[in-house]
Protein backbone atom coordinates (compact mmCIF):
# COMPACT_ATOMS: atom_id res chain seq x y z
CA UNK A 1 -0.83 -10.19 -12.65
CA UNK A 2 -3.49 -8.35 -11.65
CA UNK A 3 -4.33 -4.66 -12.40
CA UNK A 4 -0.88 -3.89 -13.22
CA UNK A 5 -0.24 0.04 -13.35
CA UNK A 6 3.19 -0.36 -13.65
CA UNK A 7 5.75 -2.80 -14.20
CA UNK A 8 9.38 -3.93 -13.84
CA UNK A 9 11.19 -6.90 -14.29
CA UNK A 10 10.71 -8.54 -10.79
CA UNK A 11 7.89 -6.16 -9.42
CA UNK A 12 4.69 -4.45 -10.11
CA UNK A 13 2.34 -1.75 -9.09
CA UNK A 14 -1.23 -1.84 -8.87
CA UNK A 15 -4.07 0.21 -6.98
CA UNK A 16 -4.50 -0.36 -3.16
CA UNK A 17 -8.09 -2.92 -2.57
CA UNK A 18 -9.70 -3.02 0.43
CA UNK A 19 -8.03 -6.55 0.82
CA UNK A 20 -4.36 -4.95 1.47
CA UNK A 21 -5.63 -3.59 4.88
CA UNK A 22 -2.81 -6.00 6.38
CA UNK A 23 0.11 -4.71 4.08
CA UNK A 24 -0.80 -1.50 5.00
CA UNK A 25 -0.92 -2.27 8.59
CA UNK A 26 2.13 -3.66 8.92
CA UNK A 27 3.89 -1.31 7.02
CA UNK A 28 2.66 1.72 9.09
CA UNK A 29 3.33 -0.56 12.58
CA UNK A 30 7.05 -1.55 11.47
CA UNK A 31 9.54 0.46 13.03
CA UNK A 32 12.14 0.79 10.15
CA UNK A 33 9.29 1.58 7.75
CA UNK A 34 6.45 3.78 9.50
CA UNK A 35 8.97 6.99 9.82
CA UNK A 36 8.43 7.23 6.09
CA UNK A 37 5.15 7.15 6.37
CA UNK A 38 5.07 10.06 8.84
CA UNK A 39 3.46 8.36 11.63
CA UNK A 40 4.17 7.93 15.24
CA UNK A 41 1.17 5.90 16.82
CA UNK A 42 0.13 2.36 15.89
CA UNK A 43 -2.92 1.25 13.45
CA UNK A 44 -4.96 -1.91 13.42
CA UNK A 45 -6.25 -4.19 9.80
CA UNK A 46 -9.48 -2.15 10.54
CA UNK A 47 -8.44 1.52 10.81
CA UNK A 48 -6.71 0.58 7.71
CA UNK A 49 -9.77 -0.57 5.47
CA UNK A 50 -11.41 2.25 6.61
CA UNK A 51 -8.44 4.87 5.33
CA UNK A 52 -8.02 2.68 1.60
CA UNK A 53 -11.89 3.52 1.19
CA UNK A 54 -10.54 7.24 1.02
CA UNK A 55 -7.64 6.57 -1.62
CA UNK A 56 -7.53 7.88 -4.66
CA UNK A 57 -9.98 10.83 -4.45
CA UNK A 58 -9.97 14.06 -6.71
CA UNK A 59 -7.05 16.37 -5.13
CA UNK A 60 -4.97 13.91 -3.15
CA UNK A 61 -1.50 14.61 -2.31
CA UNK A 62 -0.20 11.47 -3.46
CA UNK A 63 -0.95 8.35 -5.11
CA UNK A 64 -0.77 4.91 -3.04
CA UNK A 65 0.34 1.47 -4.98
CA UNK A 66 0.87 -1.82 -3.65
CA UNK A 67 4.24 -3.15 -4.56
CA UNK A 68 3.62 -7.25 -6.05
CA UNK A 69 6.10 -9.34 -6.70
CA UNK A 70 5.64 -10.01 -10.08
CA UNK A 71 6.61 -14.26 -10.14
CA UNK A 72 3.62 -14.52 -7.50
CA UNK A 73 1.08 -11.38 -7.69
CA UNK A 74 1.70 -11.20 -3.84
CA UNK A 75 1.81 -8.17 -2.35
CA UNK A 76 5.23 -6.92 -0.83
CA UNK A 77 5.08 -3.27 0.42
CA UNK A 78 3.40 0.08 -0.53
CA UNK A 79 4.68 2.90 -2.29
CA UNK A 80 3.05 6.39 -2.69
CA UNK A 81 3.96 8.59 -5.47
């Protein structure tokens, strides 16, 4: 596991990297999932990197994680807190 924030027995959290573009693409493009994410219009891998390099800045609303499986270290899903 790798820059665990938070952990559970089958899961962990750790800090969004420019390398979860994807994740974060296809959560925000899934149909079930993007309502959650307050978003009506589609996003691309690139649009993506570009939005994780403004994560995590004094002030912001919430906090984004990546949710890992922990057997693995892949990354599942994101959650923001």
């Amino acid at each position: 596991m790798q820059n665990v924030f938070m952990a559970g027995e089958t899961i962990f959290l750790r800090a969004v990297e420019p390398e979860d573009a994807p994740i974060l693409a296809a959560c925000n493009n899934h149909p079930e999932v993007r309502v959650s994410f307050f978003t009506h219009t589609p996003t691309s891998v690139a649009v993506q990197r570009k939005r994780i390099e403004t994560f995590y800045q004094p002030g912001a609303d919430y906090i984004p994680f990546v949710v890992c499986a922990k057997d693995t270290g892949e990354g599942l899903s994101l959650i923001h807190i």
